[in-house]
PDB file of N, CA and C in Angstrom:
ATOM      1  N   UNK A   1     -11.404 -20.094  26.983  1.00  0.00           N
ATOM      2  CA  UNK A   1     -12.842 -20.158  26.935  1.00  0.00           C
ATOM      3  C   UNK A   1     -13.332 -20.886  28.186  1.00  0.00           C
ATOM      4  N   UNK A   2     -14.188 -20.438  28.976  1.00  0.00           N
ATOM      5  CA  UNK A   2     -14.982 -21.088  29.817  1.00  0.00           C
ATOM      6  C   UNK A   2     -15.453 -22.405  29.744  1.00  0.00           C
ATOM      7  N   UNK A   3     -15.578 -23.523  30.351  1.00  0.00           N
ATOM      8  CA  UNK A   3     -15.621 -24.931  30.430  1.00  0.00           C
ATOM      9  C   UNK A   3     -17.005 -24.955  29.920  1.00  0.00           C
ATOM     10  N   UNK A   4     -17.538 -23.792  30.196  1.00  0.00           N
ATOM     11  CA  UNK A   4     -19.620 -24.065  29.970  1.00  0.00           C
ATOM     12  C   UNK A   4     -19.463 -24.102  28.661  1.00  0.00           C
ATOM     13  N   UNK A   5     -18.250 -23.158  28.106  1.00  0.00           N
ATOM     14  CA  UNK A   5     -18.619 -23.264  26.668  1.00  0.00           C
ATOM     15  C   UNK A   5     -18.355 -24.348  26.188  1.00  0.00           C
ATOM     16  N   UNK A   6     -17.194 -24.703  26.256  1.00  0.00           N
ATOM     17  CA  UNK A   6     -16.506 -25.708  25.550  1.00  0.00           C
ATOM     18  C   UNK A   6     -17.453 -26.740  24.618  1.00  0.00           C
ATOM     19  N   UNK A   7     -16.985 -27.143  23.687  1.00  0.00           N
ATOM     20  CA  UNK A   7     -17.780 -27.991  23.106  1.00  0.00           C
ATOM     21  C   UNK A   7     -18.986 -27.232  21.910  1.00  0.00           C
ATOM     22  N   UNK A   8     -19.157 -26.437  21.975  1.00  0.00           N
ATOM     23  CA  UNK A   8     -20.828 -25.946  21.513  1.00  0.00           C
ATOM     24  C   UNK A   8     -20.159 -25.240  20.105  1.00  0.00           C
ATOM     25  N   UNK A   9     -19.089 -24.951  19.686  1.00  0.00           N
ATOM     26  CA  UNK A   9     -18.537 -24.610  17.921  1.00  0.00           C
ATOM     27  C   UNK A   9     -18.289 -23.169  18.070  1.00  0.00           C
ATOM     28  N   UNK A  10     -18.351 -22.633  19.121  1.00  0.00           N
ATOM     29  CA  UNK A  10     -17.841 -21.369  19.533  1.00  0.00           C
ATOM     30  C   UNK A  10     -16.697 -20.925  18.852  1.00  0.00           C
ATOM     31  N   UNK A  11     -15.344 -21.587  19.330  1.00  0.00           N
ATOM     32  CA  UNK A  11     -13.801 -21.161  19.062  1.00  0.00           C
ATOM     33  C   UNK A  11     -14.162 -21.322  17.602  1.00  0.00           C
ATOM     34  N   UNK A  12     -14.577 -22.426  16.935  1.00  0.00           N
ATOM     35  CA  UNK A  12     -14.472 -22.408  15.499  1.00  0.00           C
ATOM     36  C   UNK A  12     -15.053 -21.680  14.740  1.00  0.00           C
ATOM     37  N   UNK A  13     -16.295 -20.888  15.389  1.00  0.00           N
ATOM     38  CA  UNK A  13     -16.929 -19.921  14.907  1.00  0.00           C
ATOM     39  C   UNK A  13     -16.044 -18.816  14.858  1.00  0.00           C
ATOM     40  N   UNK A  14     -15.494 -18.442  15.644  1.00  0.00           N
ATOM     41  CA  UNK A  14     -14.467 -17.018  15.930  1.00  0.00           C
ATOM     42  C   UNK A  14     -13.649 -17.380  14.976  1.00  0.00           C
ATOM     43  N   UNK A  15     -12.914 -18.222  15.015  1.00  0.00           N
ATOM     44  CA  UNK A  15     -11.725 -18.680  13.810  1.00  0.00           C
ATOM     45  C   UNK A  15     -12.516 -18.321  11.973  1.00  0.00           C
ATOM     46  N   UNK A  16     -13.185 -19.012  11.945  1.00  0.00           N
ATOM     47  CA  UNK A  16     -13.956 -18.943  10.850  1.00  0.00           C
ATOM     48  C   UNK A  16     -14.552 -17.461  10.448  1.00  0.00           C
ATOM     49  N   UNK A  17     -15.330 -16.623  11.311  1.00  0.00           N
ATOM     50  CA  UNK A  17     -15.724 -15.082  11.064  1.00  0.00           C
ATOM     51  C   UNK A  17     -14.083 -14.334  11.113  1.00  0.00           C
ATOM     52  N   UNK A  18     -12.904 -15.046  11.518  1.00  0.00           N
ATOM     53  CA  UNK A  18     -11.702 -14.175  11.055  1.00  0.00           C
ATOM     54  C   UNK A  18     -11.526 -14.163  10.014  1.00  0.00           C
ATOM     55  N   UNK A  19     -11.302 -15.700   9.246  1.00  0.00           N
ATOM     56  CA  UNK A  19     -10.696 -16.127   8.144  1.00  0.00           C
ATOM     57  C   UNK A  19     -11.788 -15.089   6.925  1.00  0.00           C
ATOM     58  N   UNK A  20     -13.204 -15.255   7.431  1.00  0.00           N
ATOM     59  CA  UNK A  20     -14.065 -14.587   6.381  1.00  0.00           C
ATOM     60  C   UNK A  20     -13.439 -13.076   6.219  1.00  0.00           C
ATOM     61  N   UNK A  21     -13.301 -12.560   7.378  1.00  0.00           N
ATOM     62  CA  UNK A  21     -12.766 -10.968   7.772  1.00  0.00           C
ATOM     63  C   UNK A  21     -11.749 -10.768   7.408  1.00  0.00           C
ATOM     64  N   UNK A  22     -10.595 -11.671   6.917  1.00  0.00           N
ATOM     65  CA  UNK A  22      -9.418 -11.375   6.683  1.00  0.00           C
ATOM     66  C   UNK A  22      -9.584 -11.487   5.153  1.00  0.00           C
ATOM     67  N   UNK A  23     -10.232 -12.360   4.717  1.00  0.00           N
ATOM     68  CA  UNK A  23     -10.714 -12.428   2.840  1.00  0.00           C
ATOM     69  C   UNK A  23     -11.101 -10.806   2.320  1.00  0.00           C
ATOM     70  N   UNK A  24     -12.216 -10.615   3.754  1.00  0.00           N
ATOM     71  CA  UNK A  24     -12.945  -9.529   3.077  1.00  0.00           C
ATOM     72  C   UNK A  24     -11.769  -8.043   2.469  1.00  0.00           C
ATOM     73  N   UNK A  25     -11.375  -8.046   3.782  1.00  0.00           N
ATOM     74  CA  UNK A  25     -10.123  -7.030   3.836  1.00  0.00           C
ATOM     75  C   UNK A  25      -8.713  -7.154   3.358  1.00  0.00           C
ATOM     76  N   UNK A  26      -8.378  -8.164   2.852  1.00  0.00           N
ATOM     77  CA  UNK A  26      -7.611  -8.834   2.598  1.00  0.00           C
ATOM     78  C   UNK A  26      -5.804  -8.777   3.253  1.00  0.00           C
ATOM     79  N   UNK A  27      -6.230  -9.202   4.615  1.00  0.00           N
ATOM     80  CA  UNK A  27      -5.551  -9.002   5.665  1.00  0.00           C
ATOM     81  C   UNK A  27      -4.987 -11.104   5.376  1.00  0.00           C
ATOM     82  N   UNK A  28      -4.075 -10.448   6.674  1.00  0.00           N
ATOM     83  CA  UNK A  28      -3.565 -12.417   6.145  1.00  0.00           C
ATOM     84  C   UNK A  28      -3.767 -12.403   7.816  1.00  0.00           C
ATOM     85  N   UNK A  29      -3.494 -13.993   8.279  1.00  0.00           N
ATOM     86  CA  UNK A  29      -3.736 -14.520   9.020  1.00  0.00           C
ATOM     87  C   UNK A  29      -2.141 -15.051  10.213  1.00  0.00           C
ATOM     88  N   UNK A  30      -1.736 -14.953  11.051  1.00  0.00           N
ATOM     89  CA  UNK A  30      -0.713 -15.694  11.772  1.00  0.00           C
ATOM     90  C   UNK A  30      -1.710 -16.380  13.076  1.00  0.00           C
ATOM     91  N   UNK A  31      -1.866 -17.750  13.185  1.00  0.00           N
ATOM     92  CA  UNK A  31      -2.644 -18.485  14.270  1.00  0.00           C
ATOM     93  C   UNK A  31      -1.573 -18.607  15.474  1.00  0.00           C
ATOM     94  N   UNK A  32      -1.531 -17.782  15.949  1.00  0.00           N
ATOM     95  CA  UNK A  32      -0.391 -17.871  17.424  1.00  0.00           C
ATOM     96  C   UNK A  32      -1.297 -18.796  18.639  1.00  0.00           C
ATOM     97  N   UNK A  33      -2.566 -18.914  18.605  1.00  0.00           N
ATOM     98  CA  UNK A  33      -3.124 -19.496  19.125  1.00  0.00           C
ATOM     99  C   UNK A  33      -3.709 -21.120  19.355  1.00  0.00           C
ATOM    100  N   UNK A  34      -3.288 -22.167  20.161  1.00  0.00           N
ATOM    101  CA  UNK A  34      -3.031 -23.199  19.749  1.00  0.00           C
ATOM    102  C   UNK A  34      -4.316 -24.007  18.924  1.00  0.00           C
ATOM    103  N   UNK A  35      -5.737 -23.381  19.872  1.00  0.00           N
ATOM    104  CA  UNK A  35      -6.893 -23.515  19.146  1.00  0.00           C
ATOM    105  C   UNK A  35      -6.933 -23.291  17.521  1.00  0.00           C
ATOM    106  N   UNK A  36      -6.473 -22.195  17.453  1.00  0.00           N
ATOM    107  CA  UNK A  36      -6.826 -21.699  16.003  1.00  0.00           C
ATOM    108  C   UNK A  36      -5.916 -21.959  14.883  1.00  0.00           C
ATOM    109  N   UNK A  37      -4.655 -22.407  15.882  1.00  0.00           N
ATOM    110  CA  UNK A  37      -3.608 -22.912  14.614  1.00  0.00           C
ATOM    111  C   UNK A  37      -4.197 -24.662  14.480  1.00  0.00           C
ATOM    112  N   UNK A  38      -4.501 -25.282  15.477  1.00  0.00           N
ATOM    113  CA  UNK A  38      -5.369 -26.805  15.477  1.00  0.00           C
ATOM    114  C   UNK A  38      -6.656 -26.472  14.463  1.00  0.00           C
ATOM    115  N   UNK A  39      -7.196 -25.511  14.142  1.00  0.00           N
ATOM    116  CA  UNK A  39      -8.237 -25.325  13.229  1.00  0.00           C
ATOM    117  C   UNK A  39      -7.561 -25.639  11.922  1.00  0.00           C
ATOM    118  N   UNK A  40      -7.203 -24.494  12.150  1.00  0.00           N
ATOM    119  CA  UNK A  40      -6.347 -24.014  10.585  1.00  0.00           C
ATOM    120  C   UNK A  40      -5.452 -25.612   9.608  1.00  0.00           C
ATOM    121  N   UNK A  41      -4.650 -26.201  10.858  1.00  0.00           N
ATOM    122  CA  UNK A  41      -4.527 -27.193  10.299  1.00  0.00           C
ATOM    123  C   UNK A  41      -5.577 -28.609   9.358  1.00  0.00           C
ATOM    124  N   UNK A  42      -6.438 -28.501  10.314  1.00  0.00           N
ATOM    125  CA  UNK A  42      -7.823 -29.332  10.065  1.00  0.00           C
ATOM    126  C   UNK A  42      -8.743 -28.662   8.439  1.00  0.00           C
ATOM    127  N   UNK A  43      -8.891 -27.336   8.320  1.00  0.00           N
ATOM    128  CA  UNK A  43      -9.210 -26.637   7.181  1.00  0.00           C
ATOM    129  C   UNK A  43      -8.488 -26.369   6.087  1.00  0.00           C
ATOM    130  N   UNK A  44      -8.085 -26.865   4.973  1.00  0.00           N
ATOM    131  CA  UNK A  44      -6.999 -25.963   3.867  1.00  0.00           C
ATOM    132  C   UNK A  44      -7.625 -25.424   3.166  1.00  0.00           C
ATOM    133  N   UNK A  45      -8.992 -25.141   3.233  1.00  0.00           N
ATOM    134  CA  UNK A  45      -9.852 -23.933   2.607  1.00  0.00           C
ATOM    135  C   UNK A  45      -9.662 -22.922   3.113  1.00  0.00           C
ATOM    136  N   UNK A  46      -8.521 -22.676   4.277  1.00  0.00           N
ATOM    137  CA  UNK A  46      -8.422 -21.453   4.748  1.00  0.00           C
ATOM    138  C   UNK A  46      -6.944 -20.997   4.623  1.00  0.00           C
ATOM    139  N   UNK A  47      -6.322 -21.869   4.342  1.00  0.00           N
ATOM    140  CA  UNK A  47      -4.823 -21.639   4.276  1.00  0.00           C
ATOM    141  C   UNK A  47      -4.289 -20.560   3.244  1.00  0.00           C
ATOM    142  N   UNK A  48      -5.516 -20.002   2.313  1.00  0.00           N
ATOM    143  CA  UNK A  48      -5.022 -18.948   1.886  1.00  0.00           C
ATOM    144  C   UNK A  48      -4.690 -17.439   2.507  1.00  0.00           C
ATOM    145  N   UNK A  49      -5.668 -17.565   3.821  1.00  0.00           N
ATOM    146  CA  UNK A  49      -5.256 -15.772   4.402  1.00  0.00           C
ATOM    147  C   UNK A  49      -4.321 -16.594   5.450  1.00  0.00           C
ATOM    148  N   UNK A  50      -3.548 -17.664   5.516  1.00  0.00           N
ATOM    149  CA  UNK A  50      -2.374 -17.424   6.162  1.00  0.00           C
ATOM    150  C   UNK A  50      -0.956 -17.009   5.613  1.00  0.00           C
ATOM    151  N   UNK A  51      -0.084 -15.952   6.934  1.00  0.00           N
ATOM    152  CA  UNK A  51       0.731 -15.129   6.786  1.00  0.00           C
ATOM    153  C   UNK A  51       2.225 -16.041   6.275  1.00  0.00           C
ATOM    154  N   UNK A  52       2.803 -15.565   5.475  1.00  0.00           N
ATOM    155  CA  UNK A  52       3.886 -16.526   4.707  1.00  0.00           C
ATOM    156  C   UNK A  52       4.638 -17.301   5.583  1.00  0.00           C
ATOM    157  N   UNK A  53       5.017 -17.111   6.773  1.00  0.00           N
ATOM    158  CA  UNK A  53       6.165 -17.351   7.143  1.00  0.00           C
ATOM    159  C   UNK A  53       4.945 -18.779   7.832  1.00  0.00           C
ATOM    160  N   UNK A  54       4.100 -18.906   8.456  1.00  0.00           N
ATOM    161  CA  UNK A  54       3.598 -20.396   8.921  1.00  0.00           C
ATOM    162  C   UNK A  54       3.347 -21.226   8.070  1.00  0.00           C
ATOM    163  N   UNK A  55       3.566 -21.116   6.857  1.00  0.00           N
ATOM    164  CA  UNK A  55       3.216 -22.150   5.668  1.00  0.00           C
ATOM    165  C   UNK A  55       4.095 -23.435   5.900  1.00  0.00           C
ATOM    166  N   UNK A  56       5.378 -23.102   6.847  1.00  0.00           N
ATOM    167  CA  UNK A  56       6.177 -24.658   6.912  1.00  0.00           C
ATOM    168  C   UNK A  56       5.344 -25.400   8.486  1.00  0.00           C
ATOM    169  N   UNK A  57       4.757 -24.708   9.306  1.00  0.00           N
ATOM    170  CA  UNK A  57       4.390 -25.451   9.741  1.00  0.00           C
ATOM    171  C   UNK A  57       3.020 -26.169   9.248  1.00  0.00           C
ATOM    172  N   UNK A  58       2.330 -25.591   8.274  1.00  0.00           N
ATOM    173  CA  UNK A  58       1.114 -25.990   7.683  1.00  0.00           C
ATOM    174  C   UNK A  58       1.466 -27.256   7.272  1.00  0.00           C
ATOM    175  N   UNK A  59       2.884 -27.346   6.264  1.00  0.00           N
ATOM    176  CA  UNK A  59       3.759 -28.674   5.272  1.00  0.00           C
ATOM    177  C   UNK A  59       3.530 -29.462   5.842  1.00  0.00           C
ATOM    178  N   UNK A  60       4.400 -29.152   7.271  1.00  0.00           N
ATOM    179  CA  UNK A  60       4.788 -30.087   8.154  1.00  0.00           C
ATOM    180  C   UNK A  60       3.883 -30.732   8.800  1.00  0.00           C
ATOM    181  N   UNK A  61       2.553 -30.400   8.748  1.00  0.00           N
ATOM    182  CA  UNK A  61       1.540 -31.007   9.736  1.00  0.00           C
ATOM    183  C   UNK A  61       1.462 -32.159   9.813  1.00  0.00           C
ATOM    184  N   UNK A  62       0.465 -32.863  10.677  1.00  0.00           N
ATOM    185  CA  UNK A  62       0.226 -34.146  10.742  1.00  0.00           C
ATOM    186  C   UNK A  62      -0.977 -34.421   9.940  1.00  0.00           C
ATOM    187  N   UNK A  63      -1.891 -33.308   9.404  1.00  0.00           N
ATOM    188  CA  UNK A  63      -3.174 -33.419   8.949  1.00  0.00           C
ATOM    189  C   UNK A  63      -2.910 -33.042   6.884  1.00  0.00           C
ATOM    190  N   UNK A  64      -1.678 -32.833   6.757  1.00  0.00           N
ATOM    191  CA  UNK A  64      -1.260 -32.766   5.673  1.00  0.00           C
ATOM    192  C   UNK A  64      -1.514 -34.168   4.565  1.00  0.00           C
ATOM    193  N   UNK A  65      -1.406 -35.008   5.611  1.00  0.00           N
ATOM    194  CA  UNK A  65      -1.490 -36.376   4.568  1.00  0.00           C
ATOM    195  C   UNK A  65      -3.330 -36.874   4.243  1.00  0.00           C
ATOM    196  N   UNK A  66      -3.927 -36.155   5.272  1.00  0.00           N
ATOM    197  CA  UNK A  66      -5.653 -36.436   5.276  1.00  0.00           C
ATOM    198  C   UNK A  66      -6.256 -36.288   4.397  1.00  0.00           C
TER     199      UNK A  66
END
């Protein structure tokens, strides 16, 4: 993302209209992206459209104990 953006809730917006898009369709989620896997960790209202196999790094997080 461009530096102008940065900051303004952009990336989390995109992350967030996925997670909605993946409910709708009921598609699952893999965050290969470091932004969106740093979301994902921060949210466990979303950890349901993620794809089985990242659930140990979800465990493992640091935001697990929050």
């Amino acid at each position: 993302m461009p530096d102008t953006l940065r900051g303004k809730g952009i990336g989390r917006a995109l992350v967030e209209q996925a997670v909605e898009d993946a409910r709708r369709l009921g598609h699952r989620i893999v965050p290969l992206c470091l932004f969106a896997r740093s979301q994902f960790q921060q949210v466990p209202q979303w950890w349901d459209v993620l794809e089985q196999f990242t659930n140990q790094w979800r465990k493992d997080s640091c935001c697990q104990s929050k």
